[in-house]
C-alpha atoms as a PDB file:
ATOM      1  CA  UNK A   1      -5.813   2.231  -2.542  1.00  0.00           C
ATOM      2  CA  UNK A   2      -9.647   1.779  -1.863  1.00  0.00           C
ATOM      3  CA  UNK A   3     -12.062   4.395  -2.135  1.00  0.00           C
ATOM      4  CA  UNK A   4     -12.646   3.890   1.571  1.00  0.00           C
ATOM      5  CA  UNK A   5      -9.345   4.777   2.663  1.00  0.00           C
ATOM      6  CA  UNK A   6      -9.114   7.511   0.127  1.00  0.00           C
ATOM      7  CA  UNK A   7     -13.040   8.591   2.745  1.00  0.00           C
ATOM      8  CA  UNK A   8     -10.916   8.077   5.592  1.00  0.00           C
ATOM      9  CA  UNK A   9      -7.938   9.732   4.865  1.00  0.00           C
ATOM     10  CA  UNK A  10      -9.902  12.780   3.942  1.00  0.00           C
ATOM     11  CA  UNK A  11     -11.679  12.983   7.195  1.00  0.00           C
ATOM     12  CA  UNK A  12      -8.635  12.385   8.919  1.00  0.00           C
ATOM     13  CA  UNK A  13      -7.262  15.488   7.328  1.00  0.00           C
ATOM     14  CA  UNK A  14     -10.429  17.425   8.144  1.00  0.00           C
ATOM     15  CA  UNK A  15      -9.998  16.557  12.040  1.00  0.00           C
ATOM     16  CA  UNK A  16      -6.488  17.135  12.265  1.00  0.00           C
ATOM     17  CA  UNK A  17      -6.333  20.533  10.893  1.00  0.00           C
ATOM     18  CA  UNK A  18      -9.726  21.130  12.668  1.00  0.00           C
ATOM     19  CA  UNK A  19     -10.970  21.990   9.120  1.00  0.00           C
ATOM     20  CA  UNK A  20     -14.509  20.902   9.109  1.00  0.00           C
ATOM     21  CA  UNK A  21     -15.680  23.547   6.588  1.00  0.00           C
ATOM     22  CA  UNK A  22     -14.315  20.772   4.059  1.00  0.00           C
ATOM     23  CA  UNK A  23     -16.532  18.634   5.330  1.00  0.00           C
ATOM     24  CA  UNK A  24     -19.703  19.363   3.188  1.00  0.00           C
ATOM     25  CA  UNK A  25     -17.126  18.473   0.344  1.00  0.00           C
ATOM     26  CA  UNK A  26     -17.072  14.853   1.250  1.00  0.00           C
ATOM     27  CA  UNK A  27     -20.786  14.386   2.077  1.00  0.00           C
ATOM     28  CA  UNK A  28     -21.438  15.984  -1.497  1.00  0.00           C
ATOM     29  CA  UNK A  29     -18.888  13.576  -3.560  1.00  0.00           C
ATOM     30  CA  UNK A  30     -20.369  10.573  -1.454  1.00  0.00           C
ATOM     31  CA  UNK A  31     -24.076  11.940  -2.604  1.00  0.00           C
ATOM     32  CA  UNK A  32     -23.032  12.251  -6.082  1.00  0.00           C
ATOM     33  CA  UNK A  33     -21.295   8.618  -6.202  1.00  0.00           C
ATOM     34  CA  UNK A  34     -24.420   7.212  -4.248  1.00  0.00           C
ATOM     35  CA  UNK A  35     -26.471   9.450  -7.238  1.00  0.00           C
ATOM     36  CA  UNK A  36     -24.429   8.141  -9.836  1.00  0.00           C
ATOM     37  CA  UNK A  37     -24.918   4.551  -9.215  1.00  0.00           C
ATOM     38  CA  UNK A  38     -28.473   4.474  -8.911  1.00  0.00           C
ATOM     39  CA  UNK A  39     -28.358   5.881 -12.027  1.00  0.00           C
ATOM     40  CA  UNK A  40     -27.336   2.499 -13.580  1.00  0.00           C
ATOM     41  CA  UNK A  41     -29.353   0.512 -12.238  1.00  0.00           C
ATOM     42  CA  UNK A  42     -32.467   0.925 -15.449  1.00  0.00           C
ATOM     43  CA  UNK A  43     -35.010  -0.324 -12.723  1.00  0.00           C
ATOM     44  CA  UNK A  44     -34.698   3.115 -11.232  1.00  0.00           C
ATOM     45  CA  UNK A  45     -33.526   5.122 -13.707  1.00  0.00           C
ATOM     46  CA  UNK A  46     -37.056   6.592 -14.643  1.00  0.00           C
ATOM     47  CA  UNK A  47     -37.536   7.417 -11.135  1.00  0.00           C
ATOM     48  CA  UNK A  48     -34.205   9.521 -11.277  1.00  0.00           C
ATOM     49  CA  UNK A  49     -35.540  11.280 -14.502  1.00  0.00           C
ATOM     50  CA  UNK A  50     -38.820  12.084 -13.199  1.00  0.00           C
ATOM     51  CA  UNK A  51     -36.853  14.324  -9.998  1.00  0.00           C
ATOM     52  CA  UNK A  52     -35.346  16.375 -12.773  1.00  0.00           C
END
């Protein structure tokens, strides 16, 4: 199974039970998978240190 339809299935979940408080949850693991692979690119990973 991809990670996309592992994203999809979640949000399916989310609008069937009409549960949308879980939806912050999704938009933070995408954030911190987006965070965690600019962080391996070295071009930017001085840039990433510098924020914290």
């Amino acid at each position: 199974m991809s990670w996309f339809c592992t994203v999809r299935d979640f949000w399916t979940f989310v609008r069937q039970r009409k549960q949308f408080v879980l939806a912050p949850i999704l938009i933070l693991l995408i954030l911190m998978a987006l965070f965690i692979l600019l962080a391996e690119i070295p071009v930017l990973t001085p840039f990433i240190y510098a924020i914290f």
